[in-house]
Protein backbone atom coordinates (compact mmCIF):
# COMPACT_ATOMS: atom_id res chain seq x y z
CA UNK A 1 -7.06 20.80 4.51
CA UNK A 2 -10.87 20.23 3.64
CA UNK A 3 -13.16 18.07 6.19
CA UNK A 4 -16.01 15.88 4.85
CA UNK A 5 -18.56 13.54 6.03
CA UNK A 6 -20.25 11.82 3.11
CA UNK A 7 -22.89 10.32 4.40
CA UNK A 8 -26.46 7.77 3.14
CA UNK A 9 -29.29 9.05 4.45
CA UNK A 10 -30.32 12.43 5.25
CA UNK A 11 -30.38 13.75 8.62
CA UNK A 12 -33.11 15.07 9.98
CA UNK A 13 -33.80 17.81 13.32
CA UNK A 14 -33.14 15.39 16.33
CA UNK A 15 -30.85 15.19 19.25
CA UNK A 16 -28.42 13.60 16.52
CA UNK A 17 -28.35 16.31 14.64
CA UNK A 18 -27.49 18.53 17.27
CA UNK A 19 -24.87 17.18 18.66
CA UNK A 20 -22.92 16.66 15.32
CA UNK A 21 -24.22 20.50 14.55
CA UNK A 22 -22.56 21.56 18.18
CA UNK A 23 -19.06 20.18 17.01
CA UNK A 24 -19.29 20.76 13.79
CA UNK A 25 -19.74 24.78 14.37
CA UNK A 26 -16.39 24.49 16.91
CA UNK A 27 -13.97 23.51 14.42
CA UNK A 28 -11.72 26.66 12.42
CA UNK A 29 -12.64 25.30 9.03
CA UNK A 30 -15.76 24.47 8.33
CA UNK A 31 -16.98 20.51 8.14
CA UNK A 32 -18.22 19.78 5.03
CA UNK A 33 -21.42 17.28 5.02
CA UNK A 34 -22.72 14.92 2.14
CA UNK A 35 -25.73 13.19 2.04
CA UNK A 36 -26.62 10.97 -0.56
CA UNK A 37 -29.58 8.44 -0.81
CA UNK A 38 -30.93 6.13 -3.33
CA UNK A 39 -34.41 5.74 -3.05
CA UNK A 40 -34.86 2.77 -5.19
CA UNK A 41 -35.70 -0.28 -3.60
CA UNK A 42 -32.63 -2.55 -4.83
CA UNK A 43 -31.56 -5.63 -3.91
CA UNK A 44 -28.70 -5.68 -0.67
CA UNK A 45 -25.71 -6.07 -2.83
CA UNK A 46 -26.99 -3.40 -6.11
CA UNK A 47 -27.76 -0.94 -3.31
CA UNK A 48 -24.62 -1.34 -1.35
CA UNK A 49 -23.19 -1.15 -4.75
CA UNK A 50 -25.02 2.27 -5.62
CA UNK A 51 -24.20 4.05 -2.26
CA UNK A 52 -20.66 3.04 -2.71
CA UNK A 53 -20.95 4.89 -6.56
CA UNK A 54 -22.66 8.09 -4.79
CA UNK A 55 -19.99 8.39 -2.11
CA UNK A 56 -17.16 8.48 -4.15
CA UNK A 57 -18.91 10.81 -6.24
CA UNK A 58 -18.72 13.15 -3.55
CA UNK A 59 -15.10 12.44 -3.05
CA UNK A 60 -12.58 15.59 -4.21
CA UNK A 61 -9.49 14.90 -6.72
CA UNK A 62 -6.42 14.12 -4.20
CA UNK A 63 -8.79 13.48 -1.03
CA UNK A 64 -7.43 11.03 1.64
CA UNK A 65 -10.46 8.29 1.80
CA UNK A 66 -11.46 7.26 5.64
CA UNK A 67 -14.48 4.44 5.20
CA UNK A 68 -15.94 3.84 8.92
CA UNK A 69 -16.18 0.22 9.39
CA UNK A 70 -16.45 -1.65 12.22
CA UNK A 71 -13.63 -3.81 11.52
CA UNK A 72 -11.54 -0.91 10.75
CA UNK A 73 -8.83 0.38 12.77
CA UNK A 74 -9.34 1.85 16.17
CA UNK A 75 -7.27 4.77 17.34
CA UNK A 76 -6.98 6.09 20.49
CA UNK A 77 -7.79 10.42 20.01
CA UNK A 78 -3.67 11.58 20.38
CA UNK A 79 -3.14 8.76 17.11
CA UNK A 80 -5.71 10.24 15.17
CA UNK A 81 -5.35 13.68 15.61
CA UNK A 82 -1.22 12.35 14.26
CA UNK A 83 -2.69 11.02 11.45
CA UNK A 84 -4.82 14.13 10.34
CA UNK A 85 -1.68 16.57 11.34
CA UNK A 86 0.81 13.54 9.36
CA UNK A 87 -1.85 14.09 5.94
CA UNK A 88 -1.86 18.17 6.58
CA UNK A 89 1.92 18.02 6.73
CA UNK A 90 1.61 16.43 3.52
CA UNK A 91 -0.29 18.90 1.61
CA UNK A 92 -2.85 16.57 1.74
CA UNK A 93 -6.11 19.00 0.11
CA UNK A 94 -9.09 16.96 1.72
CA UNK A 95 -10.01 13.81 4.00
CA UNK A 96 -13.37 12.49 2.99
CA UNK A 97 -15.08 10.23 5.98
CA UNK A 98 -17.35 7.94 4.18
CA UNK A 99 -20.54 6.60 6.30
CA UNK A 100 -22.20 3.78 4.86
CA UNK A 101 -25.65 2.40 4.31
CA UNK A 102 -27.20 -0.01 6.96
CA UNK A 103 -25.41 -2.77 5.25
CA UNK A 104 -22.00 -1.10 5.08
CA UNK A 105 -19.81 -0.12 2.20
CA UNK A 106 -18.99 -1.53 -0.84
CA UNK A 107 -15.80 -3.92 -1.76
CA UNK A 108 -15.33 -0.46 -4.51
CA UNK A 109 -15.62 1.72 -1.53
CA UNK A 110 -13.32 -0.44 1.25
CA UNK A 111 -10.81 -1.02 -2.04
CA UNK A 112 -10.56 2.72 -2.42
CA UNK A 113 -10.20 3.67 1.20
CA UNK A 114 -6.76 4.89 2.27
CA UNK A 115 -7.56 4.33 5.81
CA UNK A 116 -10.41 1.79 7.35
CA UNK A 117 -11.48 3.11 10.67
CA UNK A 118 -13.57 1.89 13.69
CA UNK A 119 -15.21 3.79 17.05
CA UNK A 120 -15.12 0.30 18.41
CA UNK A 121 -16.44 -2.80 17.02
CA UNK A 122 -19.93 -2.20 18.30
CA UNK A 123 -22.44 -0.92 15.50
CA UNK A 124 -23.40 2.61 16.01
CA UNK A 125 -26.52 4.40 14.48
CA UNK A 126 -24.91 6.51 11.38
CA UNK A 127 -26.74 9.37 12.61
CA UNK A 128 -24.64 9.44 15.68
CA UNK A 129 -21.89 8.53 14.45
CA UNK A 130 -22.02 11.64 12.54
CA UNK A 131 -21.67 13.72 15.82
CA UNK A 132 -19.03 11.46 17.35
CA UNK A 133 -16.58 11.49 14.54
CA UNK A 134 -17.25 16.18 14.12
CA UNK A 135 -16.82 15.62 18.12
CA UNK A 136 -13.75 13.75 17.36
CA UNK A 137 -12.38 16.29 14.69
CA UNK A 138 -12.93 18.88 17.30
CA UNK A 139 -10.62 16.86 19.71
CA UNK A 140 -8.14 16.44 17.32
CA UNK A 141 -8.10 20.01 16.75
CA UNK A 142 -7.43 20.89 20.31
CA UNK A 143 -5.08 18.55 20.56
CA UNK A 144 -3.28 19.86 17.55
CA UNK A 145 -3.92 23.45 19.20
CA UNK A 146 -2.41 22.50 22.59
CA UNK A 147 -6.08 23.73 24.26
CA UNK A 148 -7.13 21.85 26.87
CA UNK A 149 -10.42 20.16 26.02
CA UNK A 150 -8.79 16.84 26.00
CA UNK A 151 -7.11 16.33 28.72
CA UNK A 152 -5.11 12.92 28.61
């Protein structure tokens, strides 16, 4: 099964970077990132509007859609590693984490989601939130692997 961030904005060389570059290179398959951007000054809604059309762009026929939100769901790390082992099990060919813009997603973009999710309901920079969610992938694969990085 395929991992993808699709991301706005682009990342650039920063302790940010790093740390989702550290987690990222951990994982057995590699973790695809996205980064779109439009560069047109556009009013809130037409530009929250336009990311949402260049994220699902990026989306792959069959892909599970997870849209961070901060009113999403939480999970604790055991549930979500479940949940990506319950969409492997099914034959599931990608999960595509969508990051939003600084003004969130799109009703297109929380419409198509298959699964809203949270790190809390505090807002996080979506640069760092790019490292917690590969450090988070990681976890779940331990967890899946029975290897003792998380210890519960």
């Amino acid at each position: 099964m395929d991992l993808l961030i699709v991301a706005v904005g682009r990342a650039r060389p920063g302790p940010e970077r790093s740390l989702y570059d550290h987690y990222a290179a951990r994982l057995k398959s590699p973790l695809i990132l996205r980064e779109v951007e439009e560069k047109r000054p556009l009013p809130v809604v037409q530009r929250m509007e336009r990311e949402g059309e260049l994220l699902l762009a990026c989306v792959p026929p069959g892909a599970r859609i997870v849209a961070l939100d901060e009113r999403g769901k939480t999970f604790g790390s055991e549930a979500f590693s479940q949940r990506l082992a319950d969409w492997r099990d099914q034959a599931t060919p990608a999960v595509a984490f969508l990051i939003g813009g600084a003004d969130g997603h799109s009703p297109a973009v929380r419409s198509r989601a298959d699964l809203l999710f949270a790190f809390g309901q505090m807002t996080w920079p979506h640069m760092l939130v790019r490292g917690m969610l590969a450090e988070q992938l990681y976890r779940a694969q331990s967890i899946q692997d029975g290897h003792p990085y998380h210890r519960a």
